[in-house]
Protein backbone atom coordinates (compact mmCIF):
# COMPACT_ATOMS: atom_id res chain seq x y z
CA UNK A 1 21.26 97.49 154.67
CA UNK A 2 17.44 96.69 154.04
CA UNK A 3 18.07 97.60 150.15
CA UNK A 4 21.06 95.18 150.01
CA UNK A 5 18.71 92.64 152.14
CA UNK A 6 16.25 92.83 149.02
CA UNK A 7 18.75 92.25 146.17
CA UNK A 8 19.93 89.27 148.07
CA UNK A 9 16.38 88.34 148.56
CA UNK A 10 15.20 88.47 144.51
CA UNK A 11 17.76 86.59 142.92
CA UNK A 12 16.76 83.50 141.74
CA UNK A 13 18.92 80.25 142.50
CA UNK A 14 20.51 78.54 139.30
CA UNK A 15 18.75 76.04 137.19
CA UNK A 16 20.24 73.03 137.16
CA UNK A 17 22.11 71.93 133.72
CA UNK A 18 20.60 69.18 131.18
CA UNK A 19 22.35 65.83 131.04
CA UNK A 20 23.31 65.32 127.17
CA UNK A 21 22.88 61.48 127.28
CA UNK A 22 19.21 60.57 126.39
CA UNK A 23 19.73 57.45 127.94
CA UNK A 24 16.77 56.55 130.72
CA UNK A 25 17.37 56.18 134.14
CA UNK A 26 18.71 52.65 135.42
CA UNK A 27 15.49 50.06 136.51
CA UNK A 28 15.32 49.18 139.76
CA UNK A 29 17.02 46.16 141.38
CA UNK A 30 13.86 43.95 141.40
CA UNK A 31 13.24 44.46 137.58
CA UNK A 32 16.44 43.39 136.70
CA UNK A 33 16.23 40.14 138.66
CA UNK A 34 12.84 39.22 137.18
CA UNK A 35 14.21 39.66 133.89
CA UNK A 36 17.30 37.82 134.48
CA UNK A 37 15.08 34.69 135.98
CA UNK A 38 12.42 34.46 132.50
CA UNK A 39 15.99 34.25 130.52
CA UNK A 40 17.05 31.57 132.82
CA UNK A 41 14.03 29.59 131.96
CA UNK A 42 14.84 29.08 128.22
CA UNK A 43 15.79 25.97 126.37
CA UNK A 44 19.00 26.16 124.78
CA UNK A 45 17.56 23.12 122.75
CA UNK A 46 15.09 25.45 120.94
CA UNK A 47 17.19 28.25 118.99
CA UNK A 48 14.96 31.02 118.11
CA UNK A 49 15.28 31.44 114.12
CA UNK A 50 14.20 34.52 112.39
CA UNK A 51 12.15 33.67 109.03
CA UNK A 52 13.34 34.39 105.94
CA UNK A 53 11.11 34.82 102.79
CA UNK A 54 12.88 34.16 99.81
CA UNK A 55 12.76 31.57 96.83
CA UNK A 56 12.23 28.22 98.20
CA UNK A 57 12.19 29.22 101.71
CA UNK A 58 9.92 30.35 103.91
CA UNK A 59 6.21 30.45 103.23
CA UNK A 60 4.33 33.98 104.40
CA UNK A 61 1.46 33.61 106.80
CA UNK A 62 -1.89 33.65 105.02
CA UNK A 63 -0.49 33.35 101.79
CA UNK A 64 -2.85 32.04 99.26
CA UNK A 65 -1.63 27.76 98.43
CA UNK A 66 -3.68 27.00 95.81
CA UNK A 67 -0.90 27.26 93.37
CA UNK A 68 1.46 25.29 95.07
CA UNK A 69 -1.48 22.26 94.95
CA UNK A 70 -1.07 19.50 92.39
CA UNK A 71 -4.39 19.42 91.12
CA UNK A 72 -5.84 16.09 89.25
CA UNK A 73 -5.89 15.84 85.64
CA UNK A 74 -9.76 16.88 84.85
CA UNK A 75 -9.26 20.03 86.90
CA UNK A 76 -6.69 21.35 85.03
CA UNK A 77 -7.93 20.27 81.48
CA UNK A 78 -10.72 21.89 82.54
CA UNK A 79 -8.86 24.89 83.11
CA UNK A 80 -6.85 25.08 80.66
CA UNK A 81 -9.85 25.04 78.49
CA UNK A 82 -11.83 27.78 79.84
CA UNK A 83 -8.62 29.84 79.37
CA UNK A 84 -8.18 28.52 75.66
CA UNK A 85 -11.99 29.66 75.15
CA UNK A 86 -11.26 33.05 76.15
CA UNK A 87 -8.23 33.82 74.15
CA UNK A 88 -9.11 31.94 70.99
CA UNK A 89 -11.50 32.44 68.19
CA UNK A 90 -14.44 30.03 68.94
CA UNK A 91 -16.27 28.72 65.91
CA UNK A 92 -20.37 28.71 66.07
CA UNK A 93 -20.59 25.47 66.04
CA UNK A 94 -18.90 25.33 69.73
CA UNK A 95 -19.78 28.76 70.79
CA UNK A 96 -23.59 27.63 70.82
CA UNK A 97 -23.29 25.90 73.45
CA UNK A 98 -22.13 28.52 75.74
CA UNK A 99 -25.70 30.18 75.66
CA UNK A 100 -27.79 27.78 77.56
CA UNK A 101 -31.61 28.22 78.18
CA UNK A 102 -32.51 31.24 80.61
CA UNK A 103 -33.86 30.37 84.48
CA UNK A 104 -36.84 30.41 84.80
CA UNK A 105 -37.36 28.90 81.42
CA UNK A 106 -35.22 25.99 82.03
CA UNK A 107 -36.98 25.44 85.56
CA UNK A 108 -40.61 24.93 84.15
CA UNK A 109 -38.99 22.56 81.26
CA UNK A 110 -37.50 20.55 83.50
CA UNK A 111 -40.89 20.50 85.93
CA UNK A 112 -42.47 19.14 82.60
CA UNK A 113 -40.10 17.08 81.64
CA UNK A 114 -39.92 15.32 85.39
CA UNK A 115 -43.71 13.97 84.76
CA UNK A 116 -42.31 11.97 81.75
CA UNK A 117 -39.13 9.90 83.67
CA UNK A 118 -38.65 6.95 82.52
CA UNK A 119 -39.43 4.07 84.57
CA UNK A 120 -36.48 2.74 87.22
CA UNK A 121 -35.51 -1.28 87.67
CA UNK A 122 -38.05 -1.42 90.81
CA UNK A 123 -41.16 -0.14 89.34
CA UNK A 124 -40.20 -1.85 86.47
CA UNK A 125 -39.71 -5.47 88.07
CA UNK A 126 -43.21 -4.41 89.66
CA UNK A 127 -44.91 -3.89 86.92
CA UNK A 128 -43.79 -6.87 85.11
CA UNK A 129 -44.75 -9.32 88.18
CA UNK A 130 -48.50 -7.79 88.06
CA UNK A 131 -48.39 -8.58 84.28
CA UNK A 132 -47.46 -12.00 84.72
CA UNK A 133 -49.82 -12.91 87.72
CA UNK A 134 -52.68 -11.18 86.00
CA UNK A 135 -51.94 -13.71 83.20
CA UNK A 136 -52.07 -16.65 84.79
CA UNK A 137 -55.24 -15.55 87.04
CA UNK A 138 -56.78 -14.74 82.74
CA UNK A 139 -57.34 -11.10 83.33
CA UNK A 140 -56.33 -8.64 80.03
CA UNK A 141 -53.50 -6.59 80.76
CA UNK A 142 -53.06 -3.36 79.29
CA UNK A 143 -50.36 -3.03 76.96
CA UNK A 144 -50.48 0.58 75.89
CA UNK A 145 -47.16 2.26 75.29
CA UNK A 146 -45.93 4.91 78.29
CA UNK A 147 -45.24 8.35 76.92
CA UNK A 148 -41.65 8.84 78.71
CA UNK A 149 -38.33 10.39 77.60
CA UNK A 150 -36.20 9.15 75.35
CA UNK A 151 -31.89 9.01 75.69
CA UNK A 152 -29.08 7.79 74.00
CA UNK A 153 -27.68 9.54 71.21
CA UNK A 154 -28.64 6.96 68.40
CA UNK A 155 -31.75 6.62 69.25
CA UNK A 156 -32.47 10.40 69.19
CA UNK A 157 -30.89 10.96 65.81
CA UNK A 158 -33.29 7.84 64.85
CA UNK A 159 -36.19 9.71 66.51
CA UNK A 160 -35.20 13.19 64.59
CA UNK A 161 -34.70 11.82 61.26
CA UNK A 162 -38.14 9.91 61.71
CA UNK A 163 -39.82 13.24 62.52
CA UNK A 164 -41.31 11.48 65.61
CA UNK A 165 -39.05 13.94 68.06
CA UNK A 166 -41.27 16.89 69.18
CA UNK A 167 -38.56 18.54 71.82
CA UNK A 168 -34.99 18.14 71.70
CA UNK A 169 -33.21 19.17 74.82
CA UNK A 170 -29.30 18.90 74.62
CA UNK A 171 -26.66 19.54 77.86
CA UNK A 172 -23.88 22.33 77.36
CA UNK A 173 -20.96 20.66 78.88
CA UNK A 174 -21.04 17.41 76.93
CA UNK A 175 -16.95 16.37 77.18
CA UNK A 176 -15.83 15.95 74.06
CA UNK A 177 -18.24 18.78 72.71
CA UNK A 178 -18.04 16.92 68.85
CA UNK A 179 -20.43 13.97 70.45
CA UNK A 180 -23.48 16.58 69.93
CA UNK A 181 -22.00 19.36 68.33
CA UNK A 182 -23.92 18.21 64.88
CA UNK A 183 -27.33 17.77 66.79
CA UNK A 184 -28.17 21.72 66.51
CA UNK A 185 -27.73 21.77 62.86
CA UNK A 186 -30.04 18.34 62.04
CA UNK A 187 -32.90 19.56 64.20
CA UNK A 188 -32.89 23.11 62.13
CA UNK A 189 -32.63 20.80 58.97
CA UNK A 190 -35.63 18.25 60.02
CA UNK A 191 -37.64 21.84 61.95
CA UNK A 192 -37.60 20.07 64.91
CA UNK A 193 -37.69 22.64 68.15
CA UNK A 194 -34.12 22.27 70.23
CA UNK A 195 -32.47 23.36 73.53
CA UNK A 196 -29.09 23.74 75.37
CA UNK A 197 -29.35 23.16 79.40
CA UNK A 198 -27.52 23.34 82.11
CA UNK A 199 -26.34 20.32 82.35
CA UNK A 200 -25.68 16.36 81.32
CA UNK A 201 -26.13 15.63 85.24
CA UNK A 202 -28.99 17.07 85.74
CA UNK A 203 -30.57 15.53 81.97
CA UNK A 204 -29.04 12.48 83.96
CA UNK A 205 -31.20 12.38 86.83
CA UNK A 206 -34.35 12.64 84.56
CA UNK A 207 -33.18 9.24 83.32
CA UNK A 208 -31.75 7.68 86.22
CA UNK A 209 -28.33 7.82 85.19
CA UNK A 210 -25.54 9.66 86.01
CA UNK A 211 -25.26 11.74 82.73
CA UNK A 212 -27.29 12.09 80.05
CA UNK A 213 -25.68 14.08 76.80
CA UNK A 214 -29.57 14.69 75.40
CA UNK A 215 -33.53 13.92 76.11
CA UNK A 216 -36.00 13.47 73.34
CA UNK A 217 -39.91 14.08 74.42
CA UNK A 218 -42.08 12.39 71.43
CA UNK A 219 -45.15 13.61 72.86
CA UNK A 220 -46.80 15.13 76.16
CA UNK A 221 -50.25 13.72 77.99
CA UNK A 222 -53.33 16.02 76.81
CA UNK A 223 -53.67 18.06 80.23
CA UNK A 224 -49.99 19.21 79.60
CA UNK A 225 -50.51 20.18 76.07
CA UNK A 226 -50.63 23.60 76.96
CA UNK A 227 -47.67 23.99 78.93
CA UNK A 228 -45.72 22.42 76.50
CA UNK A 229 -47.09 24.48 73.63
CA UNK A 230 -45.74 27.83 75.22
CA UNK A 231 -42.43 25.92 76.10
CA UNK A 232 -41.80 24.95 72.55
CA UNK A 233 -42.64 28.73 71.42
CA UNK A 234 -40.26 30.04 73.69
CA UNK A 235 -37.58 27.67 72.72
CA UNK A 236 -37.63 27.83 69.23
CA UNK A 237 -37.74 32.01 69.14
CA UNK A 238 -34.44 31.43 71.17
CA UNK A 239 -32.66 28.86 69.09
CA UNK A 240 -34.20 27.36 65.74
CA UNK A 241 -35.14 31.17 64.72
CA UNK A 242 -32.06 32.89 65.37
């Protein structure tokens, strides 16, 4: 009787079998309410619309516009002609002008060059009021000549073929390119030491105005003399020599 009690005692109780749905158990009452109250509060006005990327719909987020901009004229001339200097054979002539002046060269010309601006319609109205009022008071008024730039295309091709220009300094992005694209080749033909800058708005500002295609220095004050020696050295190993 004990021996049966045992066997009854060690056997182990069924398991229980697996449900073959994987679906989860039901959510309680309380979830189901909630949910059914947040779809209550939508507006039927609004439909919700799934996106759809294709040609001439839908634009993807962070997508990149710049192509879809009508840019002005100038900007795309000017692109366009970067692209048609890259894929076409550019003569020497143009190609020059692609190989401005280096840095730090090009920052102690223009320190030089910035002692020699011309004179603006103020100082010039000034100086021409002290001239006339030390007239009439019978002073003597100097009348020595300024040693400032010069600008204007005709008058530096004057100043070349004279032999009275000493630097010739010429901007790279002159637009169209054949106003100074001859003005290389005469200052090697008359030895007269040349430059290409970065750029016609900066040359500008020398000269109060807004662009200026070229400057012409005729001479430089005797305590610069030096400066400008080494400037000229540099510039014509980099362009009249090569």
């Amino acid at each position: 009787a004990c021996g049966e009690h045992r066997s009854v005692g060690n056997e182990r109780m069924p398991k229980a079998a697996k449900s073959k749905s994987k679906q989860p158990a039901p959510a309680p009452y309380k979830a189901v309410q909630k949910q059914e109250k947040t779809e209550e509060k939508k507006n039927p006005l609004f439909e919700a619309r799934k996106l759809k990327f294709g040609i001439g719909q839908a634009i993807p987020k962070g997508r990149d516009l710049g192509r879809y901009v009508k840019w002005p004229r100038y900007v795309r001339l000017q692109r366009q002609r970067k692209i048609l200097y890259q894929r076409l054979k550019v003569p020497p002539a143009i190609a020059q002008f692609t190989q401005s002046l280096e840095k730090n060269t090009a920052t102690r010309l223009f320190r030089l060059m910035h002692k020699y601006r011309p004179e603006d319609k103020a100082q010039k109205a000034e100086r021409l009021s002290a001239a006339a009022s030390a007239k009439a008071a019978g002073t003597p008024v100097e009348s020595k000549k300024p040693v400032v730039l010069k600008y204007g295309l005709n008058h530096i091709t004057a100043l070349i073929e004279q032999n009275k220009a000493q630097l010739v300094v010429i901007a790279h992005d002159v637009d169209p390119i054949e106003l100074v694209m001859w003005l290389p080749a005469l200052c090697r033909k008359r030895n007269v030491p040349y430059c290409i800058v970065k750029s016609k708005a900066r040359l500008g500002k020398l000269v109060h105005k807004k662009t200026a295609t070229a400057v012409v220095l005729t001479g430089v004050r005797k305590e610069d003399e030096q400066d400008f020696a080494q400037l000229v050295a540099s510039v014509r190993s980099n362009y009249n020599d090569r």
